[in-house]
C-alpha atoms as a PDB file:
ATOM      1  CA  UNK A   1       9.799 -31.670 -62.795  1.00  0.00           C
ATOM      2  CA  UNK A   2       9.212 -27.892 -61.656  1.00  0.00           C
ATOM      3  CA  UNK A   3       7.237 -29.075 -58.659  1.00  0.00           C
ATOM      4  CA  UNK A   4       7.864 -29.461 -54.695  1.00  0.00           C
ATOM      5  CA  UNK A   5       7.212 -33.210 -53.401  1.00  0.00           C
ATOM      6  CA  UNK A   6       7.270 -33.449 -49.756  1.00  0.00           C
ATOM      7  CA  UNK A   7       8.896 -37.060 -49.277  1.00  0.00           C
ATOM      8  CA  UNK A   8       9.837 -39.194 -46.166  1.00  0.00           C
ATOM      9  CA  UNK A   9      11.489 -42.322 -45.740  1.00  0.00           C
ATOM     10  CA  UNK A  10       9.963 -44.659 -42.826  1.00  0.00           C
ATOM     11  CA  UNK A  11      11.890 -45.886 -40.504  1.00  0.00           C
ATOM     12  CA  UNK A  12      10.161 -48.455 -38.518  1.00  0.00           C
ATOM     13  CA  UNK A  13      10.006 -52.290 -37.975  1.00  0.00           C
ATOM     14  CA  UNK A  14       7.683 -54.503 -39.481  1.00  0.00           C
ATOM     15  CA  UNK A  15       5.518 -57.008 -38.195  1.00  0.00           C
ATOM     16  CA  UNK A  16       8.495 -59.712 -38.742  1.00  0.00           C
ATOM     17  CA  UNK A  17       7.426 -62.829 -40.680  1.00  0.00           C
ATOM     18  CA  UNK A  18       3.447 -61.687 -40.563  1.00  0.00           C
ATOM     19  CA  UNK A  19       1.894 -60.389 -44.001  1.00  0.00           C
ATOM     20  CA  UNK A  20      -1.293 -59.103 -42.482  1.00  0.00           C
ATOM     21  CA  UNK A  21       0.304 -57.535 -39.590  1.00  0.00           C
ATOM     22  CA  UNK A  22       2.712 -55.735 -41.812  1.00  0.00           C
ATOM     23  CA  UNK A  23       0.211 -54.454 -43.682  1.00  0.00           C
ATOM     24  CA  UNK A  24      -1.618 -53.201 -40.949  1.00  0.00           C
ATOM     25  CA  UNK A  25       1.285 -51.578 -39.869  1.00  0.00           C
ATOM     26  CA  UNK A  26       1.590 -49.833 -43.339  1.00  0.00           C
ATOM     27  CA  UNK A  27      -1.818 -48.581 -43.457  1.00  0.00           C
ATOM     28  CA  UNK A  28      -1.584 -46.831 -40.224  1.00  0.00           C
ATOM     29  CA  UNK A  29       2.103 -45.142 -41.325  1.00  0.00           C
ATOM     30  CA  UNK A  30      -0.025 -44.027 -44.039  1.00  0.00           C
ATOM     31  CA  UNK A  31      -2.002 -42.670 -42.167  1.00  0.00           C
ATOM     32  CA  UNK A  32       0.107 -41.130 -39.577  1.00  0.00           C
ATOM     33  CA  UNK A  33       2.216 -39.905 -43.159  1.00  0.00           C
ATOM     34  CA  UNK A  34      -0.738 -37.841 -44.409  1.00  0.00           C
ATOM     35  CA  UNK A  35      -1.313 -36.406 -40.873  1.00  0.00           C
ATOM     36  CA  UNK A  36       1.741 -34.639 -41.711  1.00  0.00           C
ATOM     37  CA  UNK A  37       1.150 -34.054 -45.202  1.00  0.00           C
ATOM     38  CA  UNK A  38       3.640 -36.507 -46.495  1.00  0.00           C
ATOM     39  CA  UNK A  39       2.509 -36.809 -50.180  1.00  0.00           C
ATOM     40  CA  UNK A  40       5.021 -39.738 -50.983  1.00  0.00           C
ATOM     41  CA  UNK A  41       5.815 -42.272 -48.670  1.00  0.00           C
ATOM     42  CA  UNK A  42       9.098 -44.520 -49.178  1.00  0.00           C
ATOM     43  CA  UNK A  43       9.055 -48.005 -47.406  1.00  0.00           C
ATOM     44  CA  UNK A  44      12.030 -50.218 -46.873  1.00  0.00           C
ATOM     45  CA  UNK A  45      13.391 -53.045 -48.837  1.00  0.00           C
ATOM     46  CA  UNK A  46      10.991 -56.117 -48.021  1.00  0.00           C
ATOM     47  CA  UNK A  47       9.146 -54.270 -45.343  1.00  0.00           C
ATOM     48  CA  UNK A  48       6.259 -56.680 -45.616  1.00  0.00           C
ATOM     49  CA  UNK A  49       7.080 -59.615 -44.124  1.00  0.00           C
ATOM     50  CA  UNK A  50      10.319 -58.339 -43.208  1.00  0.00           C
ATOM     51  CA  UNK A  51      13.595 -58.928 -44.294  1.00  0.00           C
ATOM     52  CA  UNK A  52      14.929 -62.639 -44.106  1.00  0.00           C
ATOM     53  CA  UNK A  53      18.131 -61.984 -41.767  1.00  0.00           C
ATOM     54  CA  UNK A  54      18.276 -65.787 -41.043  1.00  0.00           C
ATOM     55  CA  UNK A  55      20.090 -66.268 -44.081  1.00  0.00           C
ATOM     56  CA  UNK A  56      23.289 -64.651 -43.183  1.00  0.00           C
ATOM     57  CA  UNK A  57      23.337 -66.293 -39.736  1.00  0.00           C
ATOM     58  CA  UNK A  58      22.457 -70.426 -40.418  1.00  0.00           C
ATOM     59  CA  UNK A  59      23.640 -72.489 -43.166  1.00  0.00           C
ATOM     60  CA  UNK A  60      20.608 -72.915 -45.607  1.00  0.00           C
ATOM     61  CA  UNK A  61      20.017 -76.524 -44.598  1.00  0.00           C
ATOM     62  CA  UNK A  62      19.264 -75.104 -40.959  1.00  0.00           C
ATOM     63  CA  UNK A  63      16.907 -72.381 -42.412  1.00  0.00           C
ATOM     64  CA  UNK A  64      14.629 -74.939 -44.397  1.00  0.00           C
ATOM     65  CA  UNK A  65      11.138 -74.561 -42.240  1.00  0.00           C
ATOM     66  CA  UNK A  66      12.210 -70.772 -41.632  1.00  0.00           C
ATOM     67  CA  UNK A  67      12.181 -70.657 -45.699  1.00  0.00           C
ATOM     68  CA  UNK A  68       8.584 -71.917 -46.383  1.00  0.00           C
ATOM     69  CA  UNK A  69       7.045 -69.682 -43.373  1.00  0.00           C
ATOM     70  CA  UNK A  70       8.564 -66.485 -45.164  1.00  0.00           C
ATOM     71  CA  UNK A  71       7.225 -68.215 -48.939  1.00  0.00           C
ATOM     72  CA  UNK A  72       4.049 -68.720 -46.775  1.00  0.00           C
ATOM     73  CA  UNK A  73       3.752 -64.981 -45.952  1.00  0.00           C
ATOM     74  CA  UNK A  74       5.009 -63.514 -48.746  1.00  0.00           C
ATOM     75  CA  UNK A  75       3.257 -61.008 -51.123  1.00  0.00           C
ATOM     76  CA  UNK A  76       1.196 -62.069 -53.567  1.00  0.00           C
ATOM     77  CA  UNK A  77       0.795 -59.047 -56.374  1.00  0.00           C
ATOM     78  CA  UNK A  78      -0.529 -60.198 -60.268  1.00  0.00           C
ATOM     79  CA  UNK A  79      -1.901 -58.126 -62.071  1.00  0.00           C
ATOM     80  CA  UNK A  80      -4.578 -56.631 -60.084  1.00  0.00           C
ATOM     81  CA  UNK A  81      -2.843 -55.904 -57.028  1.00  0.00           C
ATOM     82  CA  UNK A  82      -3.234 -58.282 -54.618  1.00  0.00           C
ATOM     83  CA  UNK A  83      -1.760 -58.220 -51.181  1.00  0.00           C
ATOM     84  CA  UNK A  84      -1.554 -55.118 -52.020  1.00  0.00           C
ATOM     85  CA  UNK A  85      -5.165 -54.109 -52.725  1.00  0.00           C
ATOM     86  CA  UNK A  86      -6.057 -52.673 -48.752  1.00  0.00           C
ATOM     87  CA  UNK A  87      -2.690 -50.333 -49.036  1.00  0.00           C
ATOM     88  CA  UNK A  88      -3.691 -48.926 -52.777  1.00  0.00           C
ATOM     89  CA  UNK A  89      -7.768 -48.224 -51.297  1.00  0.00           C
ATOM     90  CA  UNK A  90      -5.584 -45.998 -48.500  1.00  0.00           C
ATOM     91  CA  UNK A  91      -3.616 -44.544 -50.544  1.00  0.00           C
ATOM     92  CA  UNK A  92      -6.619 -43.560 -52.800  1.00  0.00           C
ATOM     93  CA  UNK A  93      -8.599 -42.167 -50.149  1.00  0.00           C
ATOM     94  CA  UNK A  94      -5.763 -40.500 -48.406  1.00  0.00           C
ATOM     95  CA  UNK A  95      -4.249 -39.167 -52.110  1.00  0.00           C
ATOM     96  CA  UNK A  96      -0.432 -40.569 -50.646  1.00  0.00           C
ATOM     97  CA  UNK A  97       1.727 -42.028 -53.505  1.00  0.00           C
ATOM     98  CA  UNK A  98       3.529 -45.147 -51.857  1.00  0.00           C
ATOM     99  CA  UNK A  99       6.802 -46.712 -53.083  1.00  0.00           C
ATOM    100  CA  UNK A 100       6.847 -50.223 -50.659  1.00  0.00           C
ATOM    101  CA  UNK A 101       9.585 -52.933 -50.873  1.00  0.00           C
ATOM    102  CA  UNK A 102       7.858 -56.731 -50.305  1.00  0.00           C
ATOM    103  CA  UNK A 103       9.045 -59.719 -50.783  1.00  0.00           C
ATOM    104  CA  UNK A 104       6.342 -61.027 -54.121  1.00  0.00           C
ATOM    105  CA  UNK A 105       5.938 -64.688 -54.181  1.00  0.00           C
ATOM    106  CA  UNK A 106       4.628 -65.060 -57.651  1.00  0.00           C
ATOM    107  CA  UNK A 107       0.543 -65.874 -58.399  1.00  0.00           C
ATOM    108  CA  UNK A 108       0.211 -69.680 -58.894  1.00  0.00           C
ATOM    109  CA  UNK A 109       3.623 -70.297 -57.746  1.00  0.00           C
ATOM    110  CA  UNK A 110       6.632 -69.984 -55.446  1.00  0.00           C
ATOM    111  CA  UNK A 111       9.122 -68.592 -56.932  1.00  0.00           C
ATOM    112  CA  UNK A 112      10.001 -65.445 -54.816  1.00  0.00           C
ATOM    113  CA  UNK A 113      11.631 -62.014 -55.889  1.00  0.00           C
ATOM    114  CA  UNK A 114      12.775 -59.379 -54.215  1.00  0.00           C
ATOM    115  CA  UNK A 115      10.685 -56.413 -55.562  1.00  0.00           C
ATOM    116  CA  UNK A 116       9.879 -52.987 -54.810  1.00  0.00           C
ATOM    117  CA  UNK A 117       5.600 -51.302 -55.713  1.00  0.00           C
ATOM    118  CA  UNK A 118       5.180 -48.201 -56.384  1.00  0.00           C
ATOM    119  CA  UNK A 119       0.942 -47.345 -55.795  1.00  0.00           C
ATOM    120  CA  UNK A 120       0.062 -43.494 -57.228  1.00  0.00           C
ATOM    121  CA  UNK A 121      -2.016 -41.012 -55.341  1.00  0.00           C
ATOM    122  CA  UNK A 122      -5.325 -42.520 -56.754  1.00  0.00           C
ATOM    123  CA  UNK A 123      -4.720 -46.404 -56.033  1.00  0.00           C
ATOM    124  CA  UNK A 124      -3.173 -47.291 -59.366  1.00  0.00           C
ATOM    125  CA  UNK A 125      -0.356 -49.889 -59.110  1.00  0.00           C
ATOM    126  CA  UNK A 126       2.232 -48.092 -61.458  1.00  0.00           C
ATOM    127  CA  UNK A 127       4.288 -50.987 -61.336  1.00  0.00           C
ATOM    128  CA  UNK A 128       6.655 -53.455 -59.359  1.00  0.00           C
ATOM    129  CA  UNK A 129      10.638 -53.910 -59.812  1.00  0.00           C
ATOM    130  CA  UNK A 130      11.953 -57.265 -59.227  1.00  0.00           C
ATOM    131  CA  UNK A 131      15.447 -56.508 -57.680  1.00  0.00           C
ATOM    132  CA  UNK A 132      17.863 -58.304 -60.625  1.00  0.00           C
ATOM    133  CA  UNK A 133      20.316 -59.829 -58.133  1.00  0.00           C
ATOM    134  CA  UNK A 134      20.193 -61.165 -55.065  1.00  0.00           C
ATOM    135  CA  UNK A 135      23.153 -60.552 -52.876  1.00  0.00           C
ATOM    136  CA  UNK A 136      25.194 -62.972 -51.544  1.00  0.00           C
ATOM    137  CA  UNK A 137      22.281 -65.279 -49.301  1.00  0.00           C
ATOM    138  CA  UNK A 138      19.699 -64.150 -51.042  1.00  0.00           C
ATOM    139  CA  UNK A 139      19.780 -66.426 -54.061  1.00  0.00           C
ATOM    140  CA  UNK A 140      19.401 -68.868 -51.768  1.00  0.00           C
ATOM    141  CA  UNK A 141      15.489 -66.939 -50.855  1.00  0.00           C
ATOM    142  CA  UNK A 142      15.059 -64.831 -54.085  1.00  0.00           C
ATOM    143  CA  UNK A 143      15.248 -65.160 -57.996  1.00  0.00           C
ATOM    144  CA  UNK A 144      17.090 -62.886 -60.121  1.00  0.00           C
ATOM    145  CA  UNK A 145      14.543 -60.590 -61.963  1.00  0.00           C
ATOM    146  CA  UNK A 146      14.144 -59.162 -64.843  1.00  0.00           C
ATOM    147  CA  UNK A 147      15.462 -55.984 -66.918  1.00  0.00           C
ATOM    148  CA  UNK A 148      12.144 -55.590 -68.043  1.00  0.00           C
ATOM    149  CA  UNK A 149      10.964 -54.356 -64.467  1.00  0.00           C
ATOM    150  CA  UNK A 150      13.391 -51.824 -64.743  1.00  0.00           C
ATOM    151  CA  UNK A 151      11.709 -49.049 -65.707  1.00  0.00           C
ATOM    152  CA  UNK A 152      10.558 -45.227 -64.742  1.00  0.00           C
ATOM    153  CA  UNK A 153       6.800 -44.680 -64.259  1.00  0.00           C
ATOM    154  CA  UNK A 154       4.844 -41.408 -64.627  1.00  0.00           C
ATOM    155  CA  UNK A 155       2.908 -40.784 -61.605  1.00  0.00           C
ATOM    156  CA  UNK A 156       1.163 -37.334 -59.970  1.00  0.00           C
ATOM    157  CA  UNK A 157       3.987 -36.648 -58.275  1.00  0.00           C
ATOM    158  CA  UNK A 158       6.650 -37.151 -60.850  1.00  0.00           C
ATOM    159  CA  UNK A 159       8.543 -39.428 -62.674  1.00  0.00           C
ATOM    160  CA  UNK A 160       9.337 -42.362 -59.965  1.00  0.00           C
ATOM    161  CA  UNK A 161      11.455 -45.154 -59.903  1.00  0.00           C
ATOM    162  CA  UNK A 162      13.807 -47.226 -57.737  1.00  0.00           C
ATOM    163  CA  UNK A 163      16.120 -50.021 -56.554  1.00  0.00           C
ATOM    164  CA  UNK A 164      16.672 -51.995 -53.514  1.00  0.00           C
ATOM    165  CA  UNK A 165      19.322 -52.610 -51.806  1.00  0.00           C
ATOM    166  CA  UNK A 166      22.918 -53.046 -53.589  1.00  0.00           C
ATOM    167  CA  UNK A 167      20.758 -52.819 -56.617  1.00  0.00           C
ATOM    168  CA  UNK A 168      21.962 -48.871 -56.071  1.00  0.00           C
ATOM    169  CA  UNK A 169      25.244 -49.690 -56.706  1.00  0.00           C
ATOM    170  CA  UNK A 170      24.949 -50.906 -60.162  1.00  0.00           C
ATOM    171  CA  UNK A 171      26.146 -48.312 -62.785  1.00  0.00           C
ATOM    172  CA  UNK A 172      23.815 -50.281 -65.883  1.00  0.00           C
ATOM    173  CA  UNK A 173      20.738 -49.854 -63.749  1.00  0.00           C
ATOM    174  CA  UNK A 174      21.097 -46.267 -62.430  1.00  0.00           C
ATOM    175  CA  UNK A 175      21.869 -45.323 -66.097  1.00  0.00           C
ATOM    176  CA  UNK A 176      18.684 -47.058 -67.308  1.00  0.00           C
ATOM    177  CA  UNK A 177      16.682 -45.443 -64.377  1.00  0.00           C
ATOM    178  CA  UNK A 178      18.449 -41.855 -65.533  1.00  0.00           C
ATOM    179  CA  UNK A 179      18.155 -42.489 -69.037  1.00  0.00           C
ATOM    180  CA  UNK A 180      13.922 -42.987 -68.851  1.00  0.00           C
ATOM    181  CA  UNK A 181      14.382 -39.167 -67.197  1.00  0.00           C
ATOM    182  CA  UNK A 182      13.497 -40.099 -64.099  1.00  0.00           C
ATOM    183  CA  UNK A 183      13.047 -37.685 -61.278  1.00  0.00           C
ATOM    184  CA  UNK A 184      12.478 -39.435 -58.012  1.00  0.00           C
ATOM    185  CA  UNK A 185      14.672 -42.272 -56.889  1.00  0.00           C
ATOM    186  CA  UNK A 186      13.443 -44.616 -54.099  1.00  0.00           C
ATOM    187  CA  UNK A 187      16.426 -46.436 -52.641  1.00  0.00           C
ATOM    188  CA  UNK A 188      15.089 -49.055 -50.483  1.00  0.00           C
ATOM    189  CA  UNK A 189      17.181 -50.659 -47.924  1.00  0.00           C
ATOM    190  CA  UNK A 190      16.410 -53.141 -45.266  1.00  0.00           C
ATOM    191  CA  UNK A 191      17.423 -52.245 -41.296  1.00  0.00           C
ATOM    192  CA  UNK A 192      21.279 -52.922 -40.941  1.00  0.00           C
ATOM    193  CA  UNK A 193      21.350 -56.240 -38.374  1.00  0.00           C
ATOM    194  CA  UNK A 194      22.358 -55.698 -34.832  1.00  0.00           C
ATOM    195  CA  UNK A 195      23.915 -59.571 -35.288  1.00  0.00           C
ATOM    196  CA  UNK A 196      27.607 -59.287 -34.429  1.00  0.00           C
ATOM    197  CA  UNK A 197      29.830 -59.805 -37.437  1.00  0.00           C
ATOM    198  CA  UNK A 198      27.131 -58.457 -39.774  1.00  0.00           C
ATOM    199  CA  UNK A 199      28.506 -55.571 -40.236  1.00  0.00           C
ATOM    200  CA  UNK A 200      31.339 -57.019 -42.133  1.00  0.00           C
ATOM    201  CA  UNK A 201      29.207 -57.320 -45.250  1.00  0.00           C
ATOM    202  CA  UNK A 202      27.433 -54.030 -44.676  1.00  0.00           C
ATOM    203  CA  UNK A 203      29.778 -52.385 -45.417  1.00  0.00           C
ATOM    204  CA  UNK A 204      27.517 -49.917 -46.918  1.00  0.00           C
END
């Protein structure tokens, strides 16, 4: 790599359960990230809409409406971007690369996967990973995805990939990540749960 990236990890809360108020919310942090000369700017695991939490606190038959609201606001990508369009114009004008963790309901469907976009300095989606599997509750929101996601993608400021979540604790998928020589790793996690007992899965 050879170069210095300055790099920062938000730590924030998103607009819970509201697509177009997390987005505004990332488009300011952008914002407030190039104030400060941020030139890559990590996001959480499903920052927009937020991460589901109600699935490790209700059965899944008691989480049924809660469900379709978060399919409802979940982000749609395809091929052009998307959901995602307003936050690769910032990042464009602002020259910020952006590595954001959503929750992507697929285009013409609703199957949803937990995924992770990573936008370059001049707008261009590089790509999205779809995390390959869910943990625990999670099946019960997200699909596994696929191996063909996981991949390492050239970008201005280096070679950038990542995983969410537990996804970081799989040996195959680091090696994959190392073996495409990658040289920035984006670990996306969501916010640990201040629900008592969650800890006890956490166990991070």
């Amino acid at each position: 790599m050879g170069k210095k990236v300055i790099a920062a990890a938000v730590h924030t809360a998103p607009v819970f359960m509201d697509k177009k108020g997390s987005i505004e919310k990332v488009l300011q942090l952008i914002k407030e990230g190039k104030e400060q000369e941020i030139e890559l700017l990590v996001f959480p695991e499903t920052f927009v809409p937020g991460y589901p939490y109600f699935i490790h606190t209700y059965p899944p038959l008691r989480y049924v409406n809660a469900q379709a609201q978060y399919a409802d606001e979940s982000v749609v990508i395809g091929r052009t971007g998307g959901d995602l369009l307003p936050i690769m114009h910032l990042c464009a004008e602002l020259k910020i690369a952006v590595s954001i963790g959503v929750s992507e309901r697929m285009e013409g469907g609703y199957t949803l996967f937990n995924s992770q976009a990573f936008i370059d300095t001049d707008g261009t989606l590089l790509g999205v990973h779809r995390k390959l599997q869910p943990t625990y509750a999670e099946r019960t929101i997200w699909a596994q995805g696929s191996a063909h996601t996981l991949k390492v993608w050239p970008s201005s400021v280096g070679r950038i990939g990542g995983l969410p979540c537990w996804g970081n604790a799989m040996n195959n998928a680091r090696q994959a990540l190392i073996e495409d020589r990658q040289e920035i790793h984006a670990a996306a996690w969501p916010a640990l749960s201040t629900v008592a007992g969650f800890e006890s899965v956490a166990n991070i």
